[in-house]
Each structure stands twice: as structure tokens, then as C-alpha cells.
N, C-alpha and C. Protein backbone atom coordinates (compact mmCIF):
# COMPACT_ATOMS: atom_id res chain seq x y z
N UNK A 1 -14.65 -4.91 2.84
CA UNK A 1 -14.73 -5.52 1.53
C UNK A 1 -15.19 -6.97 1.70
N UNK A 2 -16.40 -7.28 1.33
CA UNK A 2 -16.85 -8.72 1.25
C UNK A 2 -15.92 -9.96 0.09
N UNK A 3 -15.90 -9.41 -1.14
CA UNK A 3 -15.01 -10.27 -1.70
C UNK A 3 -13.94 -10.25 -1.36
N UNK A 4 -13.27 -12.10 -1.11
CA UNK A 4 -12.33 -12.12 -0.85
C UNK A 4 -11.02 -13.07 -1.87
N UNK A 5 -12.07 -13.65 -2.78
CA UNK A 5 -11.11 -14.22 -4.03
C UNK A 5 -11.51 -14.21 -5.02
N UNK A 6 -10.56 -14.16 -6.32
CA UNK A 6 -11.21 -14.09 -7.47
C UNK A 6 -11.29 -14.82 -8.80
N UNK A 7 -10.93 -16.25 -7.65
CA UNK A 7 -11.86 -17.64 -8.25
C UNK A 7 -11.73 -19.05 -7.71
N UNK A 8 -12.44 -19.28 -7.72
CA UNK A 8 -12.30 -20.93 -6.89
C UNK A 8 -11.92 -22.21 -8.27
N UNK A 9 -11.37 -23.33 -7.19
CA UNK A 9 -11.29 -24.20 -8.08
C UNK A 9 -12.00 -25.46 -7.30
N UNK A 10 -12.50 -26.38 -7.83
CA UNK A 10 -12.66 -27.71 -7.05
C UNK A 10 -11.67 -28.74 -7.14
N UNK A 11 -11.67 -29.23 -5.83
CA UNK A 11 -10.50 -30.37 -5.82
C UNK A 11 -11.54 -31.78 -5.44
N UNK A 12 -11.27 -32.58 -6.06
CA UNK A 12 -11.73 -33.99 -6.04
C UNK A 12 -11.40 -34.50 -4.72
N UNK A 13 -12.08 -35.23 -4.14
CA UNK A 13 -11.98 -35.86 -2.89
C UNK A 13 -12.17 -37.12 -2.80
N UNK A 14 -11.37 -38.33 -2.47
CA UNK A 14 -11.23 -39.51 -2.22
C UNK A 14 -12.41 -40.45 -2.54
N UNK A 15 -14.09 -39.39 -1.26
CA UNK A 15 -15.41 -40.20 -1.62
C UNK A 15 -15.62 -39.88 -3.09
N UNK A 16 -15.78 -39.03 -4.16
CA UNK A 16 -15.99 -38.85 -5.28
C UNK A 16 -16.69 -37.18 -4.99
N UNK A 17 -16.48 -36.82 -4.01
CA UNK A 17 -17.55 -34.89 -3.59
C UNK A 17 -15.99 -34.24 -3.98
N UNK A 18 -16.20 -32.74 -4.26
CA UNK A 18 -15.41 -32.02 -4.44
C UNK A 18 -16.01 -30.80 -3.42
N UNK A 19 -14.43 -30.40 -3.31
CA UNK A 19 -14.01 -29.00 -2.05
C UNK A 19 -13.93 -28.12 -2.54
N UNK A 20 -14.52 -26.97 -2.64
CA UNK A 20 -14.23 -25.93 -3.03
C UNK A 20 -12.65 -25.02 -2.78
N UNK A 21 -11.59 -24.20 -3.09
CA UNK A 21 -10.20 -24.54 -2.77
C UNK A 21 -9.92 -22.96 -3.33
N UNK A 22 -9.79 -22.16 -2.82
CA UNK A 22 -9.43 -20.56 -3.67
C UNK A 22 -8.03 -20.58 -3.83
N UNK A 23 -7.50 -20.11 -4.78
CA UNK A 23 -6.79 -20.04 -5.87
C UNK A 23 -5.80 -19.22 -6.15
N UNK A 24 -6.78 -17.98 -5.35
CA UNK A 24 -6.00 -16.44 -5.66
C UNK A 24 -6.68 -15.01 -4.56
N UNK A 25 -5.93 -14.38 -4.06
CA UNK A 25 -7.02 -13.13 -3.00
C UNK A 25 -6.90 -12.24 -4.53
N UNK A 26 -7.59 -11.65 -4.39
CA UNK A 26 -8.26 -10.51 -5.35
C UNK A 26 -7.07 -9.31 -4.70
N UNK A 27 -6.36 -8.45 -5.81
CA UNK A 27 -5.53 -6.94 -5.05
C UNK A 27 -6.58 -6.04 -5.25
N UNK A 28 -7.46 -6.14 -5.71
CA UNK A 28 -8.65 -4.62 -6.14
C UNK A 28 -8.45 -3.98 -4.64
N UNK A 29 -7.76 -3.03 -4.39
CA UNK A 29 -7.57 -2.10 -3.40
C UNK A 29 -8.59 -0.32 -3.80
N UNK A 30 -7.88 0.13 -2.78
CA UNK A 30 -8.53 1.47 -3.02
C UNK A 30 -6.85 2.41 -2.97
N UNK A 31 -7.39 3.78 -3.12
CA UNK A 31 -5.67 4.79 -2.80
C UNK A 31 -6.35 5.79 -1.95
N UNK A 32 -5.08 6.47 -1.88
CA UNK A 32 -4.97 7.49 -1.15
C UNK A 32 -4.30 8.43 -1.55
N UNK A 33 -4.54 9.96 -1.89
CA UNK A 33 -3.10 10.56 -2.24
C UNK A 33 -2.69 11.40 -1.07
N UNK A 34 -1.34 11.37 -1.10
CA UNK A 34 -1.00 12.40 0.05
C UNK A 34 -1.06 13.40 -0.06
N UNK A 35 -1.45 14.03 -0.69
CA UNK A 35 -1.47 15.85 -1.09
C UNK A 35 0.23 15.98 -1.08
N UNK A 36 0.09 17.41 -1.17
CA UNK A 36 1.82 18.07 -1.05
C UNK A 36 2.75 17.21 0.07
N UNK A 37 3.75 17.03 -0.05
CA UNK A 37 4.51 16.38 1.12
C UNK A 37 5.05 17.28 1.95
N UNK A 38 4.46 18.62 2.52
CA UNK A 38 4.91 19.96 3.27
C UNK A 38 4.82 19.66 4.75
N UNK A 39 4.23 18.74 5.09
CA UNK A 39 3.66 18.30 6.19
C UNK A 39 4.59 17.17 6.92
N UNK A 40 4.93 17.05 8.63
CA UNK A 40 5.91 16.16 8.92
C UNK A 40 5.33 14.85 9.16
N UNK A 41 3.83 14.21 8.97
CA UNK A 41 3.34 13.24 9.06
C UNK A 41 2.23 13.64 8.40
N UNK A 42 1.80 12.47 7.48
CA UNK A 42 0.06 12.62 6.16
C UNK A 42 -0.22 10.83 7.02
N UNK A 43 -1.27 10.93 7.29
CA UNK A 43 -2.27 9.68 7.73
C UNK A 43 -2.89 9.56 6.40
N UNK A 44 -2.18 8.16 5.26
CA UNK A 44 -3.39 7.87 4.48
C UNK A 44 -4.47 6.73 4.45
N UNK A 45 -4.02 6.36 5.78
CA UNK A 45 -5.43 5.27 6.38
C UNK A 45 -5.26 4.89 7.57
N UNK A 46 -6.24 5.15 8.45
CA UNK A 46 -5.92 5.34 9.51
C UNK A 46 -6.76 3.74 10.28
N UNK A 47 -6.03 2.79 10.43
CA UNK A 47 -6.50 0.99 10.44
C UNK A 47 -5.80 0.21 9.75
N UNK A 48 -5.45 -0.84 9.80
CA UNK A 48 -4.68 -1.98 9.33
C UNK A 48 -5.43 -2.09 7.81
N UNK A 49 -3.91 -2.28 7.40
CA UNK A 49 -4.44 -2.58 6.05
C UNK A 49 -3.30 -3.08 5.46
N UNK A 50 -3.27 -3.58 3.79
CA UNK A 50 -2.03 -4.02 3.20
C UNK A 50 -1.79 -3.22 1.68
N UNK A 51 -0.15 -2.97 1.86
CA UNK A 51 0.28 -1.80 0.53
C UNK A 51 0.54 -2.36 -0.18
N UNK A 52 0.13 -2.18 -1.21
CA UNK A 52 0.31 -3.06 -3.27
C UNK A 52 1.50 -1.82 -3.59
N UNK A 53 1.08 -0.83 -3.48
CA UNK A 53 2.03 0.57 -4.51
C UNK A 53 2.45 1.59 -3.70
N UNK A 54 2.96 2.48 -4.64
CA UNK A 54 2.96 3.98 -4.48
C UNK A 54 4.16 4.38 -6.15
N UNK A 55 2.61 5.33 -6.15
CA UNK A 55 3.17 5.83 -7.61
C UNK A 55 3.18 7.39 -7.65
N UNK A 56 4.77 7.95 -7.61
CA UNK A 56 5.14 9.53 -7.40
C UNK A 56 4.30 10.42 -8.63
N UNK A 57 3.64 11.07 -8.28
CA UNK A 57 2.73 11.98 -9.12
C UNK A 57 3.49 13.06 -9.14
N UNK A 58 4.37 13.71 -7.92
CA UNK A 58 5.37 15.01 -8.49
C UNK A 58 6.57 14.57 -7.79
N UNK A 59 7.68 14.87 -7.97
CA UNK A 59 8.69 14.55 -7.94
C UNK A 59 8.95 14.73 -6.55
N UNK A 60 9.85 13.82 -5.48
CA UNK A 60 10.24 14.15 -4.24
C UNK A 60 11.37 14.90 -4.48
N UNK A 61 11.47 16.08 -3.60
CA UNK A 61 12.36 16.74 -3.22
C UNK A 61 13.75 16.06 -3.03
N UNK A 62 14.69 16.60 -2.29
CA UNK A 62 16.04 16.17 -1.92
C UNK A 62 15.57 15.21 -0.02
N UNK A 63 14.87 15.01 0.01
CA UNK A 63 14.70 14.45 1.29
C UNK A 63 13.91 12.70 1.27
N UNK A 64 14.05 11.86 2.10
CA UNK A 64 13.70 10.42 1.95
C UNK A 64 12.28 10.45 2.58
N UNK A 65 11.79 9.88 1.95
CA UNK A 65 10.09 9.60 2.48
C UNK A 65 10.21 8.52 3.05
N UNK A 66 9.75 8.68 4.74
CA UNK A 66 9.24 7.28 5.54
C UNK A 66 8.25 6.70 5.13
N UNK A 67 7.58 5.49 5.05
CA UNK A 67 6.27 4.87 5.29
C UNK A 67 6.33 4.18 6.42
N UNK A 68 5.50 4.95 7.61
CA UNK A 68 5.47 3.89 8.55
C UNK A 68 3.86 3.24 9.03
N UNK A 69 4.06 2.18 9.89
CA UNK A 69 3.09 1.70 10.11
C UNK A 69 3.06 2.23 11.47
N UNK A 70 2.20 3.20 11.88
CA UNK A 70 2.12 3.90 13.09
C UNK A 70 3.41 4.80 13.50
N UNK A 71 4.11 4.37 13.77
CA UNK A 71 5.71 5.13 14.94
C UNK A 71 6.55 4.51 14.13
N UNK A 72 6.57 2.68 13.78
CA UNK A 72 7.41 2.25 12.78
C UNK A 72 7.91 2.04 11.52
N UNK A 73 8.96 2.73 11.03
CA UNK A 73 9.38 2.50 10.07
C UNK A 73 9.75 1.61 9.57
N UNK A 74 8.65 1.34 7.76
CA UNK A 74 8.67 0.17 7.02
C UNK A 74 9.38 0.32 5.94
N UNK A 75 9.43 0.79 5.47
CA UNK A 75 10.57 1.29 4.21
C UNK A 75 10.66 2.90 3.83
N UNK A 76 11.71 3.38 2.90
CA UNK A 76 11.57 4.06 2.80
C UNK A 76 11.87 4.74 0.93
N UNK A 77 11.52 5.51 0.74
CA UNK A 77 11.61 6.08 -0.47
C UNK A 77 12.61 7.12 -0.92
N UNK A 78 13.29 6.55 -2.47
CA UNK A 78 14.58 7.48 -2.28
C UNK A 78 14.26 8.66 -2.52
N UNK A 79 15.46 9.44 -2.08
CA UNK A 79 15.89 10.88 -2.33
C UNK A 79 15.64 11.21 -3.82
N UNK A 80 14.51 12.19 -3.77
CA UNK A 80 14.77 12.60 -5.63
C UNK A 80 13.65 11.44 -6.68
N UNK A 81 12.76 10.59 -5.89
CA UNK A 81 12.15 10.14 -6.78
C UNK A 81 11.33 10.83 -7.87
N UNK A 82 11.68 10.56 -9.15
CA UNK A 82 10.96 11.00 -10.29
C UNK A 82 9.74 10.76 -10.73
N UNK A 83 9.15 11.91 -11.23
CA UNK A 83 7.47 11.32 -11.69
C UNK A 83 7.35 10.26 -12.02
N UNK A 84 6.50 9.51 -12.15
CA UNK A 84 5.74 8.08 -12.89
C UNK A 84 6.83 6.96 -12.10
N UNK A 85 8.11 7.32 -11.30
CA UNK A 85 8.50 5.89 -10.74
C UNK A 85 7.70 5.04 -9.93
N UNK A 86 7.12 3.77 -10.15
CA UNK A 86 5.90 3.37 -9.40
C UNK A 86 6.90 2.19 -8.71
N UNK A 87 6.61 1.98 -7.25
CA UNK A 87 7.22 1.04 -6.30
C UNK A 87 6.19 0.03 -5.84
N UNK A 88 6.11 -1.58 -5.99
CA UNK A 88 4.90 -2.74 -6.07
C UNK A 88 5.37 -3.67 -4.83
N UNK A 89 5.06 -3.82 -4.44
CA UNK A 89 5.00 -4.53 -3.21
C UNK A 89 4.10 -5.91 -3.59
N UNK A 90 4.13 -7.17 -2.93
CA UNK A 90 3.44 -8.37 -3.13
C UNK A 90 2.14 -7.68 -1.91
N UNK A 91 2.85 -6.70 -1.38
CA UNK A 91 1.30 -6.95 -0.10
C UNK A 91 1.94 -6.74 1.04
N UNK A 92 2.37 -6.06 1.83
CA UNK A 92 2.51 -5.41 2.67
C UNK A 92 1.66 -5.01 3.73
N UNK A 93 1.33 -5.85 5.19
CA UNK A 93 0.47 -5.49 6.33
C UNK A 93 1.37 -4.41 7.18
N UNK A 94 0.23 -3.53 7.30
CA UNK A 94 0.70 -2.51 8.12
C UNK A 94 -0.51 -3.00 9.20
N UNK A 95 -0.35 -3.34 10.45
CA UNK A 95 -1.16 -3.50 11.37
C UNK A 95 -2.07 -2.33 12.62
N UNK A 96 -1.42 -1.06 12.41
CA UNK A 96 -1.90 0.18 12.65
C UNK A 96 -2.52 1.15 11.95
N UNK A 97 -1.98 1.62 11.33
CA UNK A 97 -1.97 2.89 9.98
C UNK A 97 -1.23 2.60 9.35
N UNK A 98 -1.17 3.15 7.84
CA UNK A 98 -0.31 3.52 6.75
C UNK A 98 -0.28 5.18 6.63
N UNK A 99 1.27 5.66 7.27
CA UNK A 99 1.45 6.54 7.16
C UNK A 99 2.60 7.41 6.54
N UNK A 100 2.77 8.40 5.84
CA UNK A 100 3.68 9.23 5.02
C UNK A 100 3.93 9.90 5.76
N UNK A 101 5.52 9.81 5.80
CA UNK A 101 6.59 10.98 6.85
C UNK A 101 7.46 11.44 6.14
N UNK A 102 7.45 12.38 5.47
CA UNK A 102 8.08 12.96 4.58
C UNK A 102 9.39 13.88 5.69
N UNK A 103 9.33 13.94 6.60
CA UNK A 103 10.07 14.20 7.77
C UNK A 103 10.41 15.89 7.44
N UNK A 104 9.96 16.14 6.95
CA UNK A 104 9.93 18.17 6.80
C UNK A 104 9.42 18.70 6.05
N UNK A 105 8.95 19.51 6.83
CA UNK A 105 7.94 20.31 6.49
C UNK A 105 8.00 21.51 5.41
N UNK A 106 9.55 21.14 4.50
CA UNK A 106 9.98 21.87 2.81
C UNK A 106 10.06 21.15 1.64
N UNK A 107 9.40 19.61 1.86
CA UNK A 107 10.08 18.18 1.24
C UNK A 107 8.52 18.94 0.07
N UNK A 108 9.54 18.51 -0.87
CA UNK A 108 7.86 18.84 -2.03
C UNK A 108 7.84 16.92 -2.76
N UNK A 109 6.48 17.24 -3.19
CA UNK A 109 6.40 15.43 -4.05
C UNK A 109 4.77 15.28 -3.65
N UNK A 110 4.45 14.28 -4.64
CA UNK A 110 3.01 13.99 -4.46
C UNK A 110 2.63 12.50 -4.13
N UNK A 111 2.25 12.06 -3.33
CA UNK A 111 2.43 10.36 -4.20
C UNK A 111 0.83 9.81 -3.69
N UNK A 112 0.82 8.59 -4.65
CA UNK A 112 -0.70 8.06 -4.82
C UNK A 112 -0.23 6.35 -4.31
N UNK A 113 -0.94 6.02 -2.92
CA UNK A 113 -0.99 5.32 -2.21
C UNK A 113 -1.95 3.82 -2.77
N UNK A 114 -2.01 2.35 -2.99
CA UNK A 114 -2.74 1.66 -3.30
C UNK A 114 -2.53 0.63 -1.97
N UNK A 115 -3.69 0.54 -1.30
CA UNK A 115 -3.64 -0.12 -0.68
C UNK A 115 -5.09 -0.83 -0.28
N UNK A 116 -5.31 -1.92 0.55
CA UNK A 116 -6.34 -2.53 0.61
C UNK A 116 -7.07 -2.45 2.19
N UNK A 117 -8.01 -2.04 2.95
CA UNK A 117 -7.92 -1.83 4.07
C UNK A 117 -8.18 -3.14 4.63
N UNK A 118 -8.44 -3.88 6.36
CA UNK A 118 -8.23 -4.68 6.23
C UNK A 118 -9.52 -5.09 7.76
């Protein structure tokens, strides 16, 4: 992704020239969905990148969803999350992968990943 902010400001400088000074990083990310959560590991980007969301499209089962960044576990998601509960993060670097471990292979749930690659 070439853009990297989404707006500059100028700051005045002592001689009378102004600095250009960004303001704000842009979140315009991309997603990922994990398909069914039947599976004991879903790769939904496989490279460093940083997580804005995750918004449950079908309901998780009785089991906790990992998100890890490679092998490590970064948080996790409760037991029983309900449709439309959406979880926001300021930005979250995963420095490997961003990956879904739904940790068994009977766990049902859908979820839609926002993240930015990096």
C-alpha cells in the first residue's frame, strides 16, 4: 500500500518555510474471512501486518478462538460469541501471520478479519 496518511498539516518554522507534519495513518485495511471454524488453524494472512477488527458473521460455538501471531497467542475470543459482536482494536502488529485457531476441529462460527498488511 503506497498511501500512508490521510492528511498533512504544515508547521511554521522559525526561518518563515513550513514542514510538512502528518497528522493521522489512514486504517483503510483489507479482510479476510475465515470460512467455517472446522479447521484447527485458518492462515488469514500469511506476513506481518496490523488488526483493526473482527466481526462474528455466525456465531462461535462453545469453544474460545485463538488469534495468534504465528505459534503466539495474542488474544483471544469468547466462548459463544454472537452474530454482529464486532471486537476494534487501535492496531494491533502481528509480526509473522495473523492467524485463527479455533483449536477444534467441531468449533462452528464465521468471522471477518480487518486488517492492514504491512
Amino acid at each position: 500500500m503506497s498511501r500512508t496518511a490521510t492528511y498533512m498539516h504544515w508547521v511554521p518554522q522559525a526561518d518563515g518555510t513550513s514542514n510538512a507534519a502528518t497528522l493521522g495513518v489512514h486504517q483503510e485495511c483489507q479482510y479476510g474471512v475465515s470460512g467455517a471454524l472446522t479447521t484447527d488453524t485458518i492462515t488469514i494472512y500469511n506476513g506481518p501486518c496490523i488488526l483493526y477488527g473482527i466481526y462474528v458473521n455466525a456465531a462461535i460455538s462453545a469453544h474460545t478462538t485463538v488469534i495468534k501471531d504465528g505459534t503466539t497467542a495474542v488474544l483471544s475470543l469468547p466462548v459463544s460469541a454472537a452474530v454482529g459482536a464486532m471486537y476494534t482494536f487501535p492496531g494491533i502488529r502481528f509480526d509473522t501471520s495473523l492467524i485463527c485457531d479455533p483449536d477444534d476441529g467441531t468449533a462452528t462460527g464465521n468471522l471477518t478479519f480487518a486488517f492492514r498488511p504491512l
